[in-house]
C-alpha atoms as a PDB file:
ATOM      1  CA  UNK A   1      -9.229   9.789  -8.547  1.00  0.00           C
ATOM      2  CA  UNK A   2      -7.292  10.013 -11.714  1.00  0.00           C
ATOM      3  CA  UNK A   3      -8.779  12.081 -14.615  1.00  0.00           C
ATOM      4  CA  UNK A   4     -10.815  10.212 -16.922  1.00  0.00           C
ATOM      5  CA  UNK A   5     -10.938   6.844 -14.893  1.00  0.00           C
ATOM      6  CA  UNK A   6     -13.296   5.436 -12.715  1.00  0.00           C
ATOM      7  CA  UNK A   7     -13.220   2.474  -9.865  1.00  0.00           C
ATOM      8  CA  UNK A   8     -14.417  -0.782 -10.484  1.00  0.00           C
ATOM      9  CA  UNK A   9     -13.969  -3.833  -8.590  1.00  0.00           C
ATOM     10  CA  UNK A  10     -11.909  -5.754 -10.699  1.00  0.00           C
ATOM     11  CA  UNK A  11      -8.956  -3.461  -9.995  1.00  0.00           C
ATOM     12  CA  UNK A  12      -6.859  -5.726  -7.960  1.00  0.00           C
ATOM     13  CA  UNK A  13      -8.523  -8.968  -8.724  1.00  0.00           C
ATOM     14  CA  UNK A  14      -6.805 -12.147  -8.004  1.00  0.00           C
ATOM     15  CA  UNK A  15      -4.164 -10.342  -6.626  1.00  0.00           C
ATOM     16  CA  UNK A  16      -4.512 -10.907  -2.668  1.00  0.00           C
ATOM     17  CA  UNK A  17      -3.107 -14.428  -2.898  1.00  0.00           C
ATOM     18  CA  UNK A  18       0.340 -12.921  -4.275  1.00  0.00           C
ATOM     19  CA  UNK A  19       0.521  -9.969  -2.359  1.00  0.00           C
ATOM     20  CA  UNK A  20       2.278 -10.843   0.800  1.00  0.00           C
ATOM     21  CA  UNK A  21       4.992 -12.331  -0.912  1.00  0.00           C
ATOM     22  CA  UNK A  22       5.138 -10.209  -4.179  1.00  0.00           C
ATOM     23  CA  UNK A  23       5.609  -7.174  -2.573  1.00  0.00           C
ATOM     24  CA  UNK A  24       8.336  -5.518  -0.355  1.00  0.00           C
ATOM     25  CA  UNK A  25       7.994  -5.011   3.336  1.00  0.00           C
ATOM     26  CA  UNK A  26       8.408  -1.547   4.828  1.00  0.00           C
ATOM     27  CA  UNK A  27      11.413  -0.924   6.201  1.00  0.00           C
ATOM     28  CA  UNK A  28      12.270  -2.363   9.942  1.00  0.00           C
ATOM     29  CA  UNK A  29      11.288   0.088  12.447  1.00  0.00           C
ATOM     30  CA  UNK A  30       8.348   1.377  10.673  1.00  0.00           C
ATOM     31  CA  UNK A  31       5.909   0.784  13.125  1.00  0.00           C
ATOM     32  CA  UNK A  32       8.310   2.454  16.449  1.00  0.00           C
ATOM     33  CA  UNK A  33       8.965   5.691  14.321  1.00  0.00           C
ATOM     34  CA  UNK A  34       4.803   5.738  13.715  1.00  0.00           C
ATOM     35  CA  UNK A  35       4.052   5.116  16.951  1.00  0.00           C
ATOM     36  CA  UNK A  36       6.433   7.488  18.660  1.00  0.00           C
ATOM     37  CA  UNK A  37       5.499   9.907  16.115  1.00  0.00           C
ATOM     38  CA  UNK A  38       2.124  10.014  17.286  1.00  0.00           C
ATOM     39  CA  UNK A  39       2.573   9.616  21.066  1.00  0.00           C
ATOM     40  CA  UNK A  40       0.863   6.260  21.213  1.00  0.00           C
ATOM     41  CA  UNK A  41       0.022   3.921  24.435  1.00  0.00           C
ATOM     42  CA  UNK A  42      -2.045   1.455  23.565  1.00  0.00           C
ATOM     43  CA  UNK A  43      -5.115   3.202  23.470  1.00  0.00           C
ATOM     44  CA  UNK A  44      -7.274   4.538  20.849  1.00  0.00           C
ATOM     45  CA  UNK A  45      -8.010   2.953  17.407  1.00  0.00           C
ATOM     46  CA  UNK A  46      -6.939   2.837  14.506  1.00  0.00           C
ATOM     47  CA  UNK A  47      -8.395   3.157  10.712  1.00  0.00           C
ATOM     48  CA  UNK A  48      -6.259   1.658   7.472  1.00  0.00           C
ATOM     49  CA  UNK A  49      -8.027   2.841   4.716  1.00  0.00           C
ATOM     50  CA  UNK A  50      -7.390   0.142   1.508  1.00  0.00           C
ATOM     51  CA  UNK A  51      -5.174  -1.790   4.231  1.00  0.00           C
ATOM     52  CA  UNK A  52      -4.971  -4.903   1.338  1.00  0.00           C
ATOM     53  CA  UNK A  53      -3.458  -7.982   3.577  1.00  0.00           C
ATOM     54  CA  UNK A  54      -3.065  -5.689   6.445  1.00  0.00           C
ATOM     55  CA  UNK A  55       0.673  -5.154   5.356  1.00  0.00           C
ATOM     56  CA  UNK A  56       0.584  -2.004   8.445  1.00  0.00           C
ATOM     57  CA  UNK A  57      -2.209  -2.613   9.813  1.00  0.00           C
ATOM     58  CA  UNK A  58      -1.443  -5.664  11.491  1.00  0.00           C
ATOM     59  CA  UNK A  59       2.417  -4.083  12.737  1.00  0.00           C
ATOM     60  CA  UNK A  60       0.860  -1.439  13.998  1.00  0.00           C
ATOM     61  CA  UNK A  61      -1.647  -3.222  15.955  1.00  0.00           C
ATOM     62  CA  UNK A  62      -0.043  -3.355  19.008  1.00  0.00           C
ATOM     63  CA  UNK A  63      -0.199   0.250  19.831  1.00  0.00           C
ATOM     64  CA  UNK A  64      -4.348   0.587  19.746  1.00  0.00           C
ATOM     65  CA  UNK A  65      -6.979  -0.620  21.669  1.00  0.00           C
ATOM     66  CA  UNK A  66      -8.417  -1.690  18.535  1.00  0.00           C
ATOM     67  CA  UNK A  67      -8.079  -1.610  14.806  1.00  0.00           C
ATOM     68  CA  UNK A  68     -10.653  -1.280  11.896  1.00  0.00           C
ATOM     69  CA  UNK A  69      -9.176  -2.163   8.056  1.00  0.00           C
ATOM     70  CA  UNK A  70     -11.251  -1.436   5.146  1.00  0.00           C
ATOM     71  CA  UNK A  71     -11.205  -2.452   1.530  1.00  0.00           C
ATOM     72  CA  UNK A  72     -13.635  -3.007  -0.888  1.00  0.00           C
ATOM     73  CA  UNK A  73     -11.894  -6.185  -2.393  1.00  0.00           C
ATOM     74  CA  UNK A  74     -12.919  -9.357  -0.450  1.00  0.00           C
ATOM     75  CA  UNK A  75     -10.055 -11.442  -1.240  1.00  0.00           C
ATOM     76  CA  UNK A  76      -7.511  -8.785   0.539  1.00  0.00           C
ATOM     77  CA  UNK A  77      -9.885  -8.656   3.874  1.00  0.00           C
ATOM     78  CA  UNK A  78      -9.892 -12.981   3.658  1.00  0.00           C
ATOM     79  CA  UNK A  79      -5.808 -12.626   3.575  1.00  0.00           C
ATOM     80  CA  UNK A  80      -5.986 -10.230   5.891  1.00  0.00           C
ATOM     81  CA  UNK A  81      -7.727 -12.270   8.719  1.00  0.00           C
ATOM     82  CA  UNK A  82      -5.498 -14.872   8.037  1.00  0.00           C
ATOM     83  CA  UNK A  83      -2.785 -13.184   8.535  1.00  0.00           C
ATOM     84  CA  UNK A  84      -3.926 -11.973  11.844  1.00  0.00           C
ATOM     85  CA  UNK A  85      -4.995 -14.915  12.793  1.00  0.00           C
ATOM     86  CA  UNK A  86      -1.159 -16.200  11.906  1.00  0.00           C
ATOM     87  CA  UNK A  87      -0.110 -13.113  14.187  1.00  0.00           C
ATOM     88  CA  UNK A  88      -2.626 -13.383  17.066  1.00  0.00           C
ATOM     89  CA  UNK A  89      -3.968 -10.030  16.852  1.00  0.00           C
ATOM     90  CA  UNK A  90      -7.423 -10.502  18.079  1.00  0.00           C
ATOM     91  CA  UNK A  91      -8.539  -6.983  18.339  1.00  0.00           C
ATOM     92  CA  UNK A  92      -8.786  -6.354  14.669  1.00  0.00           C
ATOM     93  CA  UNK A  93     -12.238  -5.789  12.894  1.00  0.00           C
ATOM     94  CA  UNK A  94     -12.721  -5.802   8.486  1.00  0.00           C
ATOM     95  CA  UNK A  95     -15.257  -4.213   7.185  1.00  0.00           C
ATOM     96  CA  UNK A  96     -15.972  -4.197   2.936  1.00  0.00           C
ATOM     97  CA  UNK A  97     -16.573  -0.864   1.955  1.00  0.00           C
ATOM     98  CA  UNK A  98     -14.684   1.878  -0.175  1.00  0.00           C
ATOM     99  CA  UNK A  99     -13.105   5.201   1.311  1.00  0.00           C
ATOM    100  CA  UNK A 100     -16.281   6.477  -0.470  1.00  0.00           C
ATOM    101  CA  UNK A 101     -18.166   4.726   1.862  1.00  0.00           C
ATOM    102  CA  UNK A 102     -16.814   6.345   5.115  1.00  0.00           C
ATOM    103  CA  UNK A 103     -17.824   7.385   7.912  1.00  0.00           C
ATOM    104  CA  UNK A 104     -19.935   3.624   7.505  1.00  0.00           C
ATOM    105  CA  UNK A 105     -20.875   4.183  11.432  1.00  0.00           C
ATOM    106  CA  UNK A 106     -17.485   3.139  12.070  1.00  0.00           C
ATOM    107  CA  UNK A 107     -16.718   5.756  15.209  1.00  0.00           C
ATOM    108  CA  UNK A 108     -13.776   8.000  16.252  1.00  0.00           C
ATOM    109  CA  UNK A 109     -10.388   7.602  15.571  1.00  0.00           C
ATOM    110  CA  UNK A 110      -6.698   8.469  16.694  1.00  0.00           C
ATOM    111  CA  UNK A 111      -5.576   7.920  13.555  1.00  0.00           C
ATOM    112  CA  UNK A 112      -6.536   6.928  10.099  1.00  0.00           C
ATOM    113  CA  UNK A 113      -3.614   5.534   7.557  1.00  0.00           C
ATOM    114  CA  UNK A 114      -3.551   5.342   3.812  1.00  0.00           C
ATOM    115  CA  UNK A 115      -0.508   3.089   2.321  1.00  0.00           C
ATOM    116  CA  UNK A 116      -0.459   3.986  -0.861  1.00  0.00           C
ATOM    117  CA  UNK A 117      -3.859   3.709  -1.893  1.00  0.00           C
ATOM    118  CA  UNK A 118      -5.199   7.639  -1.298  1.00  0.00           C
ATOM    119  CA  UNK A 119      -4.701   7.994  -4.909  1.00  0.00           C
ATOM    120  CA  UNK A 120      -7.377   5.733  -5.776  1.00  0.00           C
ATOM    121  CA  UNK A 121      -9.481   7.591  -4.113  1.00  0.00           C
ATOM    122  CA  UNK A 122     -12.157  11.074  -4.518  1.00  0.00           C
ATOM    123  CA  UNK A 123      -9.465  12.407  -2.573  1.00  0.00           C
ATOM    124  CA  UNK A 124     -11.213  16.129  -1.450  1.00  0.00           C
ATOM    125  CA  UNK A 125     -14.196  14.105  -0.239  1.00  0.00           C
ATOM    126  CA  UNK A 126     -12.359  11.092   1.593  1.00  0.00           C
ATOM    127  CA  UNK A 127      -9.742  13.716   3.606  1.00  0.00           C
ATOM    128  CA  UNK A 128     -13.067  15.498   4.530  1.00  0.00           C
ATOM    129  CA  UNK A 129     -14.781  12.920   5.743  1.00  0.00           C
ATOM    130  CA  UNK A 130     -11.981  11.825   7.444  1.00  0.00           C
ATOM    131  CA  UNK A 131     -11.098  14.780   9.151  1.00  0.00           C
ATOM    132  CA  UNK A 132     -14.598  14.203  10.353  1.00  0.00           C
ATOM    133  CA  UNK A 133     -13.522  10.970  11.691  1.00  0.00           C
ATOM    134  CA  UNK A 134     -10.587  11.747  13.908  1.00  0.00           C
ATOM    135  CA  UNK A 135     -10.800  12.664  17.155  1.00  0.00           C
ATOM    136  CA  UNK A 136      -9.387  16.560  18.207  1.00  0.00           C
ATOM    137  CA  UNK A 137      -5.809  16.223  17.020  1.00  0.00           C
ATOM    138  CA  UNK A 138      -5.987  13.081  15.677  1.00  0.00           C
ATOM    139  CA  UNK A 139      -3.580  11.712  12.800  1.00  0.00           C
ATOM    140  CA  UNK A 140      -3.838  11.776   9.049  1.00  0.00           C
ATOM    141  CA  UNK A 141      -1.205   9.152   8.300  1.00  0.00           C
ATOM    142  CA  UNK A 142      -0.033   8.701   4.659  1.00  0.00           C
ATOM    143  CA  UNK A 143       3.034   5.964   4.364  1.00  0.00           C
ATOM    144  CA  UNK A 144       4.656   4.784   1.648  1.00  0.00           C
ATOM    145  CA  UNK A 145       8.244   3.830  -0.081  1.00  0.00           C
ATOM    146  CA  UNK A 146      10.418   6.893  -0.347  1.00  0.00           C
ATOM    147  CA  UNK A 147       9.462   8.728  -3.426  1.00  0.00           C
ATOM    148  CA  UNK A 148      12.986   9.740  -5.186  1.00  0.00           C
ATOM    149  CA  UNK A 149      15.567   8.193  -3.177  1.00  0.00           C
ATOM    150  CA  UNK A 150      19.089   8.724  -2.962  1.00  0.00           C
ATOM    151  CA  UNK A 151      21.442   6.429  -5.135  1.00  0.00           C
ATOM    152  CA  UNK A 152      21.875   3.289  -2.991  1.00  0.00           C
ATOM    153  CA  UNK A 153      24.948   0.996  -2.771  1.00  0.00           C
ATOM    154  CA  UNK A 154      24.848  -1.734  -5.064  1.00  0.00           C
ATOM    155  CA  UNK A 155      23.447  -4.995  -4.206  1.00  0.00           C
ATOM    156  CA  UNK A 156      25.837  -7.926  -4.155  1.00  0.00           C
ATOM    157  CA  UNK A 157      27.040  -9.857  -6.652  1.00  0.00           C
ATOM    158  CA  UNK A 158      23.166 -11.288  -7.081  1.00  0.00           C
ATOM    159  CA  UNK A 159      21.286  -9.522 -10.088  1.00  0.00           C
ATOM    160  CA  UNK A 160      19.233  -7.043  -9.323  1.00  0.00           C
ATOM    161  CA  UNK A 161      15.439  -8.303 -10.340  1.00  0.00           C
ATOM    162  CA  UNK A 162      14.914  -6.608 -13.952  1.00  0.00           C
ATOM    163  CA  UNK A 163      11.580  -4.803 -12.845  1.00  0.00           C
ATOM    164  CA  UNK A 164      12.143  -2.737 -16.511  1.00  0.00           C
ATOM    165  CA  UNK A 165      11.968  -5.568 -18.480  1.00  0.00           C
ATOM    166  CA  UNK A 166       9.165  -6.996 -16.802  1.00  0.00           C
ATOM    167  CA  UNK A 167       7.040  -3.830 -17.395  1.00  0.00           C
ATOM    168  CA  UNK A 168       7.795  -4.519 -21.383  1.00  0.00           C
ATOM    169  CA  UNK A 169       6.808  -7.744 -20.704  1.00  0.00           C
ATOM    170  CA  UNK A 170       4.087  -6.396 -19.446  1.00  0.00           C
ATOM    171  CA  UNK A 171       3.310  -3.440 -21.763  1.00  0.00           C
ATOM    172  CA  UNK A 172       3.782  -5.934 -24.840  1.00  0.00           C
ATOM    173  CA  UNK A 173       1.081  -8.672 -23.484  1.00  0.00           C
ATOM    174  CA  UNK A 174      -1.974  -5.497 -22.062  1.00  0.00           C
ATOM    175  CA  UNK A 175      -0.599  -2.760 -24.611  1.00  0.00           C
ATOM    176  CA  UNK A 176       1.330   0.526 -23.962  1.00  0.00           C
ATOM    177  CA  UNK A 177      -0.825   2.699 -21.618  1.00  0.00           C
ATOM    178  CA  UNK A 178      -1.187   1.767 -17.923  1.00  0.00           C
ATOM    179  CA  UNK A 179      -4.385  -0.770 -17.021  1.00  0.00           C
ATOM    180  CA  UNK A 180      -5.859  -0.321 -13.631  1.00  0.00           C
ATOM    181  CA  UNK A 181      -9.540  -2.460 -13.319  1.00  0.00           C
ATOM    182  CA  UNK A 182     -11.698  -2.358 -16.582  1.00  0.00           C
ATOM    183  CA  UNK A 183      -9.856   1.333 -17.663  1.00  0.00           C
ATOM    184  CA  UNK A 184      -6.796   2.870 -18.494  1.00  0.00           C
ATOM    185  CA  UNK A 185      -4.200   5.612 -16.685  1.00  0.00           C
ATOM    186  CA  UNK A 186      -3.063   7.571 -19.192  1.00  0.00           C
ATOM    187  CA  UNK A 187      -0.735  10.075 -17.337  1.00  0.00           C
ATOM    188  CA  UNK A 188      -0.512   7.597 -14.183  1.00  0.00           C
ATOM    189  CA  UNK A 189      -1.718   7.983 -10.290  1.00  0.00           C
ATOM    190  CA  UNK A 190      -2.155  11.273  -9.136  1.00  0.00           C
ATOM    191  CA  UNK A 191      -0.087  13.209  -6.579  1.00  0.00           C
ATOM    192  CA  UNK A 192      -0.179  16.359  -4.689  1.00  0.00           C
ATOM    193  CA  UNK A 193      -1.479  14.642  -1.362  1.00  0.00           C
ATOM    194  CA  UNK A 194       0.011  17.680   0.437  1.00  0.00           C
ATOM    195  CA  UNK A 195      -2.155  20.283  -1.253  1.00  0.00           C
ATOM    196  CA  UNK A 196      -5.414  18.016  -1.090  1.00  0.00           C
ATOM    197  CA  UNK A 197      -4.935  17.033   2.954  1.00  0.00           C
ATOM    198  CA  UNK A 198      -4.135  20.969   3.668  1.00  0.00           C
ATOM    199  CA  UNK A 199      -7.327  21.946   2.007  1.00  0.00           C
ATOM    200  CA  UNK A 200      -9.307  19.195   3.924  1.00  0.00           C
ATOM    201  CA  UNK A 201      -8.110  21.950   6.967  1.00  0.00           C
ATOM    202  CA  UNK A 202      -5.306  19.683   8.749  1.00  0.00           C
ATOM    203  CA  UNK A 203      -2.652  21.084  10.129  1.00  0.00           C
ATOM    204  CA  UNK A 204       0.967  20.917  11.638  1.00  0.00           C
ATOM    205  CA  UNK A 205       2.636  18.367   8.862  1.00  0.00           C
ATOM    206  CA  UNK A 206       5.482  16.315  10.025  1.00  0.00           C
ATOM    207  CA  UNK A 207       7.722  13.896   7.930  1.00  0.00           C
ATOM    208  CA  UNK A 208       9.440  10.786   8.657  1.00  0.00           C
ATOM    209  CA  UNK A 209      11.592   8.729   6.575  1.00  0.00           C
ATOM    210  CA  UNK A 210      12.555   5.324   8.178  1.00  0.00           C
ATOM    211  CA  UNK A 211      16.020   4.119   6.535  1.00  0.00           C
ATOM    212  CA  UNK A 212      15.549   0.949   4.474  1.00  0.00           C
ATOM    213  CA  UNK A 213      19.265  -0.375   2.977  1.00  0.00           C
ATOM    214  CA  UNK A 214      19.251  -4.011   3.893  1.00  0.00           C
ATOM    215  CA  UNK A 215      19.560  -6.997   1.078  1.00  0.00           C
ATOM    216  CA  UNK A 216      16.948  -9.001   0.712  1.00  0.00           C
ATOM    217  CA  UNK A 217      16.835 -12.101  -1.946  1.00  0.00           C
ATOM    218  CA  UNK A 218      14.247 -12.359  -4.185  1.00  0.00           C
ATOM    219  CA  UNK A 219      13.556 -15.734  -6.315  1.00  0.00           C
ATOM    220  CA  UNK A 220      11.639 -16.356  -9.569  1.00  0.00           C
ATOM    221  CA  UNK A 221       8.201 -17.268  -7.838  1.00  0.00           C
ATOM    222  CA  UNK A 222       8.642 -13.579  -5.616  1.00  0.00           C
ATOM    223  CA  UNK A 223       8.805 -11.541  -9.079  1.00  0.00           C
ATOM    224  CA  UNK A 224       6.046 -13.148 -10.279  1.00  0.00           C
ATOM    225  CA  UNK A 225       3.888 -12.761  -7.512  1.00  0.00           C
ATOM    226  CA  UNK A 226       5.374  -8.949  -7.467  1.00  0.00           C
ATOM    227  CA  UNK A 227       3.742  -8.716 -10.754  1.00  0.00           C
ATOM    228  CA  UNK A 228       0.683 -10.544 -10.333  1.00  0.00           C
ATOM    229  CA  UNK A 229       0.277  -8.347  -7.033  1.00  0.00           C
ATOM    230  CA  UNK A 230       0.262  -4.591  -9.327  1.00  0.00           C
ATOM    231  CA  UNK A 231      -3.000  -3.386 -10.098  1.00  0.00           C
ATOM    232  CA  UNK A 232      -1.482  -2.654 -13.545  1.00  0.00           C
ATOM    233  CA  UNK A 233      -0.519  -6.830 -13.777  1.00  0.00           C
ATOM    234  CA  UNK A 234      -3.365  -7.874 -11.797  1.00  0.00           C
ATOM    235  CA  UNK A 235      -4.290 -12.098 -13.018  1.00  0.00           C
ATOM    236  CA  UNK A 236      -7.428 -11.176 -14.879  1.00  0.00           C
ATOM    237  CA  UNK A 237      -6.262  -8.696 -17.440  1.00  0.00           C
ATOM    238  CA  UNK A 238      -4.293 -11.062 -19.152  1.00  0.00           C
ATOM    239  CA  UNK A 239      -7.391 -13.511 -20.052  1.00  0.00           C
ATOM    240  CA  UNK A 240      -6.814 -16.458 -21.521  1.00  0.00           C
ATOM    241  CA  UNK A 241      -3.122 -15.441 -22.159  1.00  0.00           C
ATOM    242  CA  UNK A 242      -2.122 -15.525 -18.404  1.00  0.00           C
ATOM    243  CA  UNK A 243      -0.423 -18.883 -18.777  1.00  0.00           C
ATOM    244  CA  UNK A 244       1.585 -17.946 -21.799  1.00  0.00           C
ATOM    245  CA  UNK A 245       2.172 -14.418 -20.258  1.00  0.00           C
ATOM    246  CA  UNK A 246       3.635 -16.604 -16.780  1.00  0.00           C
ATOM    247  CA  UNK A 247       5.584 -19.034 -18.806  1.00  0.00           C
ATOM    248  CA  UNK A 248       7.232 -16.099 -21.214  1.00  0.00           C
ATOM    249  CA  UNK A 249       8.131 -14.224 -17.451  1.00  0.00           C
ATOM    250  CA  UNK A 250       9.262 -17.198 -16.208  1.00  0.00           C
ATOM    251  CA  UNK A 251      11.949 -17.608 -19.116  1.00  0.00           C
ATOM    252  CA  UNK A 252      12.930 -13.936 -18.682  1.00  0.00           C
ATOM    253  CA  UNK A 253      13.924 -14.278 -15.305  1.00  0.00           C
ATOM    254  CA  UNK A 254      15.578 -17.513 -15.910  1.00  0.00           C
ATOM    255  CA  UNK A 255      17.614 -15.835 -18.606  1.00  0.00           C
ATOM    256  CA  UNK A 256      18.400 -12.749 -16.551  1.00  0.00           C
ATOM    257  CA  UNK A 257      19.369 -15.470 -13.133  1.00  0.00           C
ATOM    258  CA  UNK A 258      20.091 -18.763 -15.208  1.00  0.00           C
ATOM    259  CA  UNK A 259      19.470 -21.809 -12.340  1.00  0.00           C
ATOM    260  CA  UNK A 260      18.532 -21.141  -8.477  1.00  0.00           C
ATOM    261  CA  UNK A 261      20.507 -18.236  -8.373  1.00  0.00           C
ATOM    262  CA  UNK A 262      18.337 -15.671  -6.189  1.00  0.00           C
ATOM    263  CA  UNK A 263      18.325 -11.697  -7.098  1.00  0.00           C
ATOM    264  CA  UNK A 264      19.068  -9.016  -4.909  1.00  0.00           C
ATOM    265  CA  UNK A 265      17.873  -5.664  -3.780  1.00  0.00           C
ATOM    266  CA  UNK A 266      18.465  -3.202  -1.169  1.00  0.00           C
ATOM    267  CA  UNK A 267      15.123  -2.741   1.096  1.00  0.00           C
ATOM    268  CA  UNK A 268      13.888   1.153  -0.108  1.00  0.00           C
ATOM    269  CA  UNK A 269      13.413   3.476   2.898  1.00  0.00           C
ATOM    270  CA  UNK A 270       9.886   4.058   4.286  1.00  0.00           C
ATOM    271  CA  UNK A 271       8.278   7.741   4.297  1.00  0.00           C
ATOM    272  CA  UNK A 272       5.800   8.517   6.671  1.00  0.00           C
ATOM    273  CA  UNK A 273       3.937  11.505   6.337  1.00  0.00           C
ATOM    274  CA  UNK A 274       1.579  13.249   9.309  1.00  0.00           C
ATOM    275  CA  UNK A 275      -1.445  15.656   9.783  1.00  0.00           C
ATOM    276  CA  UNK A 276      -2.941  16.821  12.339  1.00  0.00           C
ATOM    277  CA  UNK A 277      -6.566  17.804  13.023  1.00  0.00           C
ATOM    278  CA  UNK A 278      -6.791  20.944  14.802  1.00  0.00           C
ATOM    279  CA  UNK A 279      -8.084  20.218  18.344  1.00  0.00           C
ATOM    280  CA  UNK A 280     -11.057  21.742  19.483  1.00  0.00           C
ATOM    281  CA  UNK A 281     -11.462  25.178  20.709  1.00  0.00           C
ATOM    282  CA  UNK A 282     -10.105  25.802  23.977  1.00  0.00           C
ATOM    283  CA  UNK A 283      -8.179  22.729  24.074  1.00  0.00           C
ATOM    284  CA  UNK A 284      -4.380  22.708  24.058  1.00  0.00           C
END
């Protein structure tokens, strides 16, 4: 976990209910390159760790004999049944608990996945216990957007959504230094998963980077439900102020796309990151 902060419950409060449509998918193909990646045929299971909605989760679902998501925030496991329940995916369980929590009795694994939330976590402990979890040569999966990207094409003629001036937006209404729950993040989320997984004893690291690139259009009620959906904009830290804080973002982007124009973006690529536990002595 970051230096100096601590978990707390609140950090993505009231968020769930603007995350599907705040937040960028991963890019098309995502779940193929994972699955081929990893050899899968339908069998096995599979463990998201702070799967949220079930944003790869419920892609992925298709490939395992069954799936487990945990979280420890209620409202993203309610979404998240209803949007398996919108997808048919039957064979998916939810369980409230924190990485912390693990193993929780849950069982043996193929593969375990974190989508950007391993940084929240007491990362040396939750990559051990993990390790733990996985069956001989199973998969530590770590997948998120593609961490300094190559300059992409410009979007068309569309404005691009003005995600800097929404942080000052942001930053003027909760104050300069990062919020995440009832604390602060002074120097940000951690990194280094590399190091911290290697230590944990996996082995035989593979990358994947899926290519993003296409255009998507994004409208006034998608940015604000992209920054309702941050753990650093989540609803409750504005108060009694998150009306005026909504109605001051809504003239922003209204200024920066004056009518129904939509804004644009190009879909970021999609890194997916392996490790391996070491199979079991005498075992290819």
């Amino acid at each position: 976990m970051p230096d100096g902060w601590q978990w707390d419950r609140t950090l993505f409060r009231g968020s769930a209910a603007h995350y599907a449509r705040g937040r960028l998918p991963y890019a098309p193909g995502f779940p193929e390159t994972l699955a081929g990646a990893l050899g899968l045929d339908g069998r096995g299971r599979l463990l998201d760790v702070g799967c949220g909605p079930g944003t790869v989760l419920l892609p992925m679902a298709r490939f395992f004999a069954e799936v487990v998501g945990v979280d420890p925030d209620e409202d993203m496991l309610a979404e998240a049944r209803r949007q398996a329940g919108r997808r048919g995916v039957t064979h998916a369980r939810w369980v409230a608990a924190r990485a912390e929590d693990l193993p929780a009795g849950l069982g043996e694994f193929r593969a375990v996945v974190f989508a950007q939330s391993f940084h929240w976590t007491h990362r040396d402990r939750v990559a051990a216990v993990v390790r733990e979890m996985l069956e001989p040569g199973g998969a530590f999966v770590h997948v998120s957007e593609l961490q300094d990207p190559p300059p992409a094409p410009a979007p068309p003629p569309s404005p691009a959504p003005p995600y800097e001036r929404i942080r000052e937006l942001v930053r003027r209404y909760l104050g300069p230094v990062r919020r995440a729950g009832q604390g602060v993040l002074v120097d940000g989320t951690p990194g280094g998963e590399e190091l911290v997984v290697a230590r944990a004893g996996f082995v035989h690291f593979a990358r994947h980077v899926v290519p993003g690139g296409d255009v998507v259009t994004r409208t006034t009620d998608d940015l604000v439900a992209w920054t309702f959906s941050r753990s650093d904009a989540a609803p409750h830290l504005f108060g009694d102020r998150r009306e005026e804080f909504e109605r001051d973002l809504r003239a922003l982007l209204e200024e920066t796309a004056p009518g129904l124009h939509p804004f644009a973006e190009r879909l970021p690529a999609t890194e997916i990151r392996i490790w391996r536990k070491p199979p079991e002595r005498g075992r290819a």
